[in-house]
Protein backbone atom coordinates (compact mmCIF):
# COMPACT_ATOMS: atom_id res chain seq x y z
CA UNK A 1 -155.31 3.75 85.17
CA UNK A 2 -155.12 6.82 87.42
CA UNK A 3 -153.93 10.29 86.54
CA UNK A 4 -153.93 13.35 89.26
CA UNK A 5 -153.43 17.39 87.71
CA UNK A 6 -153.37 20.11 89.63
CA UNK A 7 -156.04 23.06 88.22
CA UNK A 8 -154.02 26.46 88.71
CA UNK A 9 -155.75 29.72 89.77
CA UNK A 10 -155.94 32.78 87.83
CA UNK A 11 -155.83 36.54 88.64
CA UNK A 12 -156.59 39.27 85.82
CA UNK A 13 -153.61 42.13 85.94
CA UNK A 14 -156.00 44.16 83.46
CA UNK A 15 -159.55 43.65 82.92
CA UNK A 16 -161.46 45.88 80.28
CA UNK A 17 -164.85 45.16 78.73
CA UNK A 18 -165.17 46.44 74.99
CA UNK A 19 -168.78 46.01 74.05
CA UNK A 20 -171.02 43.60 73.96
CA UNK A 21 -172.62 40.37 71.94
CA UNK A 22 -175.83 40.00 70.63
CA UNK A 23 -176.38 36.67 72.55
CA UNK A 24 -175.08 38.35 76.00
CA UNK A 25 -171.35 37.44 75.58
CA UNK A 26 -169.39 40.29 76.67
CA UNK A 27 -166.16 41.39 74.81
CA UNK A 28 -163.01 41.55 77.04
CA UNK A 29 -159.41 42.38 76.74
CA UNK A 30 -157.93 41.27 79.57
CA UNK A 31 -154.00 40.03 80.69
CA UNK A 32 -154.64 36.91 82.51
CA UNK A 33 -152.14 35.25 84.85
CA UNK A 34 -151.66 31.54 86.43
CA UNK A 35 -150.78 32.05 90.66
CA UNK A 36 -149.26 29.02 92.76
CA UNK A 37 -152.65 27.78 94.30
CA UNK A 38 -154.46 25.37 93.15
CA UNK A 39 -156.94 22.06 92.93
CA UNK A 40 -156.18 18.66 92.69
CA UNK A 41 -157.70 16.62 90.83
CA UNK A 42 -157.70 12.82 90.42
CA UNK A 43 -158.90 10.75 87.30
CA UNK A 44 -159.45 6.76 87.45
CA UNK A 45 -160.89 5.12 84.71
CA UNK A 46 -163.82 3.09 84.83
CA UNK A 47 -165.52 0.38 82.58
CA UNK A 48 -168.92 0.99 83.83
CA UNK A 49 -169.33 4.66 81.82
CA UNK A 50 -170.57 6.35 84.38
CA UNK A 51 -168.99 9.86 85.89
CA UNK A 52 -168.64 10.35 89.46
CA UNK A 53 -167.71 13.01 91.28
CA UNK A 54 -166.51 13.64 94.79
CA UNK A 55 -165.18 17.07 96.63
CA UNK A 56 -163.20 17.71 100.00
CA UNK A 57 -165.45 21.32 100.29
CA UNK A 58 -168.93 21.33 101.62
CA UNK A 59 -171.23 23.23 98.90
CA UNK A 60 -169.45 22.25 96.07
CA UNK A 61 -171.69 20.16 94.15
CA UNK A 62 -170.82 16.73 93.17
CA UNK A 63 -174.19 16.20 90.34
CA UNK A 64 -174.09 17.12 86.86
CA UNK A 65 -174.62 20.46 87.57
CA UNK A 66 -170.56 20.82 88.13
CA UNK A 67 -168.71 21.86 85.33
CA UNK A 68 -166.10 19.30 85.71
CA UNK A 69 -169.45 16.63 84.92
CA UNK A 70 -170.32 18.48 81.83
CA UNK A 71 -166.61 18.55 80.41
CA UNK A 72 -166.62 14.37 80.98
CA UNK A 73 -170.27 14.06 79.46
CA UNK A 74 -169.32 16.72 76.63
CA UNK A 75 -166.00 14.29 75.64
CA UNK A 76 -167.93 11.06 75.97
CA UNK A 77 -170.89 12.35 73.51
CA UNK A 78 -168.47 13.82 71.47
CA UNK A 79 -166.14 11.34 70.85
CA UNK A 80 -168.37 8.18 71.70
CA UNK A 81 -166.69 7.53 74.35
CA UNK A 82 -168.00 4.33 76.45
CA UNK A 83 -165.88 4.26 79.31
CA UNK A 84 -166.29 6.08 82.71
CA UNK A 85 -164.51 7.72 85.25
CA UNK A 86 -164.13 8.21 89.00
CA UNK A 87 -163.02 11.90 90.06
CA UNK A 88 -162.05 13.52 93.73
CA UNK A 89 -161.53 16.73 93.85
CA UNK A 90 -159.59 18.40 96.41
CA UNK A 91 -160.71 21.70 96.78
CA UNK A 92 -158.35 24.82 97.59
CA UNK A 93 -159.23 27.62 95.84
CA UNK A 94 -162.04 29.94 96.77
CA UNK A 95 -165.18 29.26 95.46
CA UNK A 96 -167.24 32.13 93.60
CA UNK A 97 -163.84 34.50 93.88
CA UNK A 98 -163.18 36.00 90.51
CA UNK A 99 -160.25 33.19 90.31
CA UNK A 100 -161.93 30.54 87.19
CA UNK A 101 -161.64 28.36 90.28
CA UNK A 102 -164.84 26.18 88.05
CA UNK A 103 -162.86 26.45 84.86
CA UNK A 104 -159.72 25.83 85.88
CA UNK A 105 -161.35 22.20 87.26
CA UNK A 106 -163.35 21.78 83.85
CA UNK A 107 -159.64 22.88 82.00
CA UNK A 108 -157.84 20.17 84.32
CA UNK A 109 -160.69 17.64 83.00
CA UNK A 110 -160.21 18.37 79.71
CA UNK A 111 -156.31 17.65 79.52
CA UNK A 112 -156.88 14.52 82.01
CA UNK A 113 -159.92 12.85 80.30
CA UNK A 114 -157.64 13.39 76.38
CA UNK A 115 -154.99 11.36 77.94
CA UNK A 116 -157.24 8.94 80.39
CA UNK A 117 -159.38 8.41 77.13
CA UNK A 118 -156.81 8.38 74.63
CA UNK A 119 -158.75 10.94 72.63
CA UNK A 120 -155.33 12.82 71.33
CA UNK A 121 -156.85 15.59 70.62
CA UNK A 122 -154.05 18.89 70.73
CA UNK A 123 -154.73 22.07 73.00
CA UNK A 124 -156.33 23.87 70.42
CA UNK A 125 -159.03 21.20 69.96
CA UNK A 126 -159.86 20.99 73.46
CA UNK A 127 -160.59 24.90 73.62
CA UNK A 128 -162.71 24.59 70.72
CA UNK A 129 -164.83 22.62 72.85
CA UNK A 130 -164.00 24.77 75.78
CA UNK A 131 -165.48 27.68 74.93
CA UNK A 132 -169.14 26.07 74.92
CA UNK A 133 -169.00 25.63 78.51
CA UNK A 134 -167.58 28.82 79.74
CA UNK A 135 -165.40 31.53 78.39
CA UNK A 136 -162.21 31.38 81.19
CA UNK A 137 -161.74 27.61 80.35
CA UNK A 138 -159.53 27.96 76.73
CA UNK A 139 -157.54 30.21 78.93
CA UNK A 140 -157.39 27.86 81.49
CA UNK A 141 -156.42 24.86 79.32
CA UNK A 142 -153.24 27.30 77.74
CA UNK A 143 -152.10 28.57 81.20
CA UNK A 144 -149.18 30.87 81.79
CA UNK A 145 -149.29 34.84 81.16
CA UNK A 146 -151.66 35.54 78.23
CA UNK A 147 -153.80 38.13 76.90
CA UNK A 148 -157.42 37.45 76.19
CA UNK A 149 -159.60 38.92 74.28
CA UNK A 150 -163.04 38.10 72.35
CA UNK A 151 -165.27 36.63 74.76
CA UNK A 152 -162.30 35.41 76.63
CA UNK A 153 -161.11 32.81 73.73
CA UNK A 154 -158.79 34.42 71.48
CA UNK A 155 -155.49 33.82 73.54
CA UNK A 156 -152.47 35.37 72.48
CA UNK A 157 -149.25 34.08 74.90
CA UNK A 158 -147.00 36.98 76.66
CA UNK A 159 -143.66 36.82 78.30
CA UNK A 160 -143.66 35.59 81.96
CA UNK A 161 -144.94 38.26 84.96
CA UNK A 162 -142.01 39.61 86.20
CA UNK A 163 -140.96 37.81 89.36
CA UNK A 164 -143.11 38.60 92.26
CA UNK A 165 -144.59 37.56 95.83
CA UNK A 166 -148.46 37.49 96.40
CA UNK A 167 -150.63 37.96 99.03
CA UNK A 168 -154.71 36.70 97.65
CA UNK A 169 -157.39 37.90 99.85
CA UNK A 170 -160.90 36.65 99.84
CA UNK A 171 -163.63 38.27 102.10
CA UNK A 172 -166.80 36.26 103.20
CA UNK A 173 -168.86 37.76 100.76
CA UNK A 174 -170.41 36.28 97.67
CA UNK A 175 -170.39 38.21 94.40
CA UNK A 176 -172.16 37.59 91.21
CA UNK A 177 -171.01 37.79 88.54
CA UNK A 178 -174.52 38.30 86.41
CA UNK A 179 -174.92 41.65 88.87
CA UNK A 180 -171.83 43.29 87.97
CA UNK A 181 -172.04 42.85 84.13
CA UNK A 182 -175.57 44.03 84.73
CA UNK A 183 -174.72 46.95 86.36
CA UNK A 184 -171.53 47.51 84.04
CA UNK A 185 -174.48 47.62 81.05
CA UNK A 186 -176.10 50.30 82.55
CA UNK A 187 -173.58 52.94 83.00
CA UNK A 188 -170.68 54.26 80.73
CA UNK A 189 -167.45 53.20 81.88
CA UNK A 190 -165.30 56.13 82.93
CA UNK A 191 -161.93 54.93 82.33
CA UNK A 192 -160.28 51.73 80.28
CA UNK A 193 -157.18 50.23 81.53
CA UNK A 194 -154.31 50.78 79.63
CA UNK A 195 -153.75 47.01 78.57
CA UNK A 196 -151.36 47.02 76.08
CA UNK A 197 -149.40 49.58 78.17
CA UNK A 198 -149.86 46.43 80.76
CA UNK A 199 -148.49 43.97 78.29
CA UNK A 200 -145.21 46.00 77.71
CA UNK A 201 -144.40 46.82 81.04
CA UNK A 202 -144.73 42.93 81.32
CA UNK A 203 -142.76 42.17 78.34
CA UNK A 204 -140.06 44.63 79.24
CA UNK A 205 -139.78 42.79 82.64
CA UNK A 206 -141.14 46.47 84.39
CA UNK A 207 -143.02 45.39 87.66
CA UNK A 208 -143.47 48.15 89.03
CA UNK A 209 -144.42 50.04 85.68
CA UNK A 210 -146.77 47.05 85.30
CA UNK A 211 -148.67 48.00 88.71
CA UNK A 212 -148.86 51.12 88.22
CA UNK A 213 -150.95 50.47 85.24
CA UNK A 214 -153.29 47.43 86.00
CA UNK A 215 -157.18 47.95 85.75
CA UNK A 216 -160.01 46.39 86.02
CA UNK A 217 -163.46 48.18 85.09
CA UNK A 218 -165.62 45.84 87.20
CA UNK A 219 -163.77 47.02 90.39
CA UNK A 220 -165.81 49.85 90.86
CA UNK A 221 -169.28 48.52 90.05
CA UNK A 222 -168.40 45.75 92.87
CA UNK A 223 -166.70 47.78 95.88
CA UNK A 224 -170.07 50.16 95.15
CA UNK A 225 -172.13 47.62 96.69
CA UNK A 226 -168.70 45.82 98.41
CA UNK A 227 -166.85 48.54 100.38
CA UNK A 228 -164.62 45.83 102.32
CA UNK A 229 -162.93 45.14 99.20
CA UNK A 230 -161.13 48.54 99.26
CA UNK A 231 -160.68 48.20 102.89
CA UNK A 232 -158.64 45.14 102.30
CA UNK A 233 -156.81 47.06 99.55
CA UNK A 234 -155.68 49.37 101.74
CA UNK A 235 -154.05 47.02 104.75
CA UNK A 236 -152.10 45.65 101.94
CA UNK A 237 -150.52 48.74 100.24
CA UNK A 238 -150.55 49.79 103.81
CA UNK A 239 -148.31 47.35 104.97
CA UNK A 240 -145.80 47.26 101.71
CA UNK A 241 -147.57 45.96 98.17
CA UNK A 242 -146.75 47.68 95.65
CA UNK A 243 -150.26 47.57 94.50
CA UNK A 244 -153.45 45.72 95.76
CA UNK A 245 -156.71 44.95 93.19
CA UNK A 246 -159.29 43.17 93.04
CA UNK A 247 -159.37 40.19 90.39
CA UNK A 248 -162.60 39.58 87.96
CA UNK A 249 -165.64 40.18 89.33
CA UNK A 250 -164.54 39.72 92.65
CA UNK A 251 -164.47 40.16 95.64
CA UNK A 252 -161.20 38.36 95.82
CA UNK A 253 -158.01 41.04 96.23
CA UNK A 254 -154.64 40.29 95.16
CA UNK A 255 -151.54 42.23 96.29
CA UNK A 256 -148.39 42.58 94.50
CA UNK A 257 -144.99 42.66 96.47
CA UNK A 258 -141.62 43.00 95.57
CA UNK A 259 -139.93 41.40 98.61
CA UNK A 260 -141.07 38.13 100.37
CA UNK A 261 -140.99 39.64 104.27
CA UNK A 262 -143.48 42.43 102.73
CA UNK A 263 -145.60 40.19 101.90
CA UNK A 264 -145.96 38.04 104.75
CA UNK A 265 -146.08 41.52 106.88
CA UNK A 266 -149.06 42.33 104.19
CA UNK A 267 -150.51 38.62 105.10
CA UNK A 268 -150.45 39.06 108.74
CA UNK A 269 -152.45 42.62 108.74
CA UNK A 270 -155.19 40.90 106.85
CA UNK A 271 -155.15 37.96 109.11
CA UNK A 272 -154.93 40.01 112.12
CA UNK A 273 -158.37 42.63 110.65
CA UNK A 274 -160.31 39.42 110.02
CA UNK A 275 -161.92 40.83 106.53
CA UNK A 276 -160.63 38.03 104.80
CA UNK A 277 -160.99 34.71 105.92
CA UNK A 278 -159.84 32.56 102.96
CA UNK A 279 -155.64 34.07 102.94
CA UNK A 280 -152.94 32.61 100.91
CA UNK A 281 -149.17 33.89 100.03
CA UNK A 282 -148.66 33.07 96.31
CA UNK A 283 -146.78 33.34 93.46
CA UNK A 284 -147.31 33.67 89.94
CA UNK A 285 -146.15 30.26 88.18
CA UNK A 286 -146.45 29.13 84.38
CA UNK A 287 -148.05 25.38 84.62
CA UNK A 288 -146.55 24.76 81.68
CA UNK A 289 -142.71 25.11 82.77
């Protein structure tokens, strides 16, 4: 038995952090959206119980150290389960971009290995178990337009993102994500984004009113150390988008267009300043339709 899922990318079109946990967790409220790029993912089942792993990308680890390991060992301790399986994983989105391009791959495993292992557990099981293993993966397993809050677990469904072209951005730079909550800890934050007022605009199908609000208070902790992140912002609104921002922790930048030509124009001046190797034209897409 075989069974291939693609493992949808996220962007965040508001990102605030509330406070903190005593064990570290962070509390967010954030609007979190699925784009049209993705991994694919293929499942065979084994008799032997083992889990194997294999990736298209160089660097992406293969051991047990990848999430999408732990997810398959998690189920089979769980659940006692005895059989194996043999995964590939075809590798598109960015690695280390502020995208849940690890948890969308450990959300994909989740769904596969229920149905591969004939587990039947529902959604809201599997996120249960999710949220051990990393925050963005409950959100991950939902999909669609959602807003998150807690320590990224409490998911609470929204209307669809008003129709829209992307352009996603990612410069050769590696961010971590420890550093910028670090640094977030040690200053006040200035400014929260308005993220209900993000949620309406949504709701009310306003996409421009929605741009014109979107936040996210890790922006400027990263483009303080990261300055090509706001030079990439600026070719985009530059060259059309209604609004260009970077997405988690970074350094990836999405731009927001409201006409397709725009945002290939908006592609092409990226290309063209070579800050951003790793380019894609997107769209935002509910997995679940």
């Amino acid at each position: 038995m075989e069974i291939t899922r693609k493992a949808y990318a996220k962007i965040n079109l508001g990102l605030d952090v509330t406070g903190k946990r005593d064990d570290g967790y962070h509390l967010v409220r954030m609007i979190m959206q699925n784009i049209d790029l993705y991994d694919t993912l293929t499942y065979k089942l084994n008799e032997s119980g083992e889990v194997n792993l294999s990736a298209s990308a160089e660097g992406v680890p293969t051991d047990d150290s990848n999430l999408i390991c732990k997810v398959a060992h998690q189920l089979q301790k769980e659940y006692g389960v005895t059989k194996g399986v043999d995964i590939t994983l075809e590798k598109r989105i960015p690695v280390a971009a502020g995208m849940a391009g690890g948890s969308t791959d450990g959300a994909a495993t989740y769904l596969a290995l229920n149905d591969l292992w004939d587990l039947g557990l529902t959604k809201e099981q599997l996120c249960k178990l999710a949220v051990k293993l990393g925050a963005d993966i409950p959100y991950c397993i939902i999909g669609g337009t959602a807003l998150s809050e807690g320590i990224g677990e409490v998911l609470t469904p929204i209307k669809e993102m008003p129709a829209c072209h992307l352009v996603i951005a990612k410069p050769a730079i590696a961010v971590s994500t420890g550093w910028v909550y670090t640094e977030l800890d040690s200053k006040d934050i200035p400014s929260h984004p308005d993220i209900d007022g993000i949620r309406d605009a949504i709701e009310g199908g306003d996409l421009k009113g929605m741009c014109d609000l979107i936040g996210n208070v890790l922006e400027d902790v990263t483009t303080s150390k990261y300055s090509i992140i706001k030079d990439i912002e600026k070719i985009l609104e530059d060259n059309g988008a209604i609004r260009a921002f970077m997405t988690g922790s970074g350094p990836t930048v999405f731009a927001i267009y409201d006409d397709k030509e725009k945002a290939q124009e908006g592609y092409r001046a990226v290309k063209e300043s070579g800050l951003a190797p790793e380019l894609f034209l997107s769209e935002p897409i509910d997995p679940n339709k």
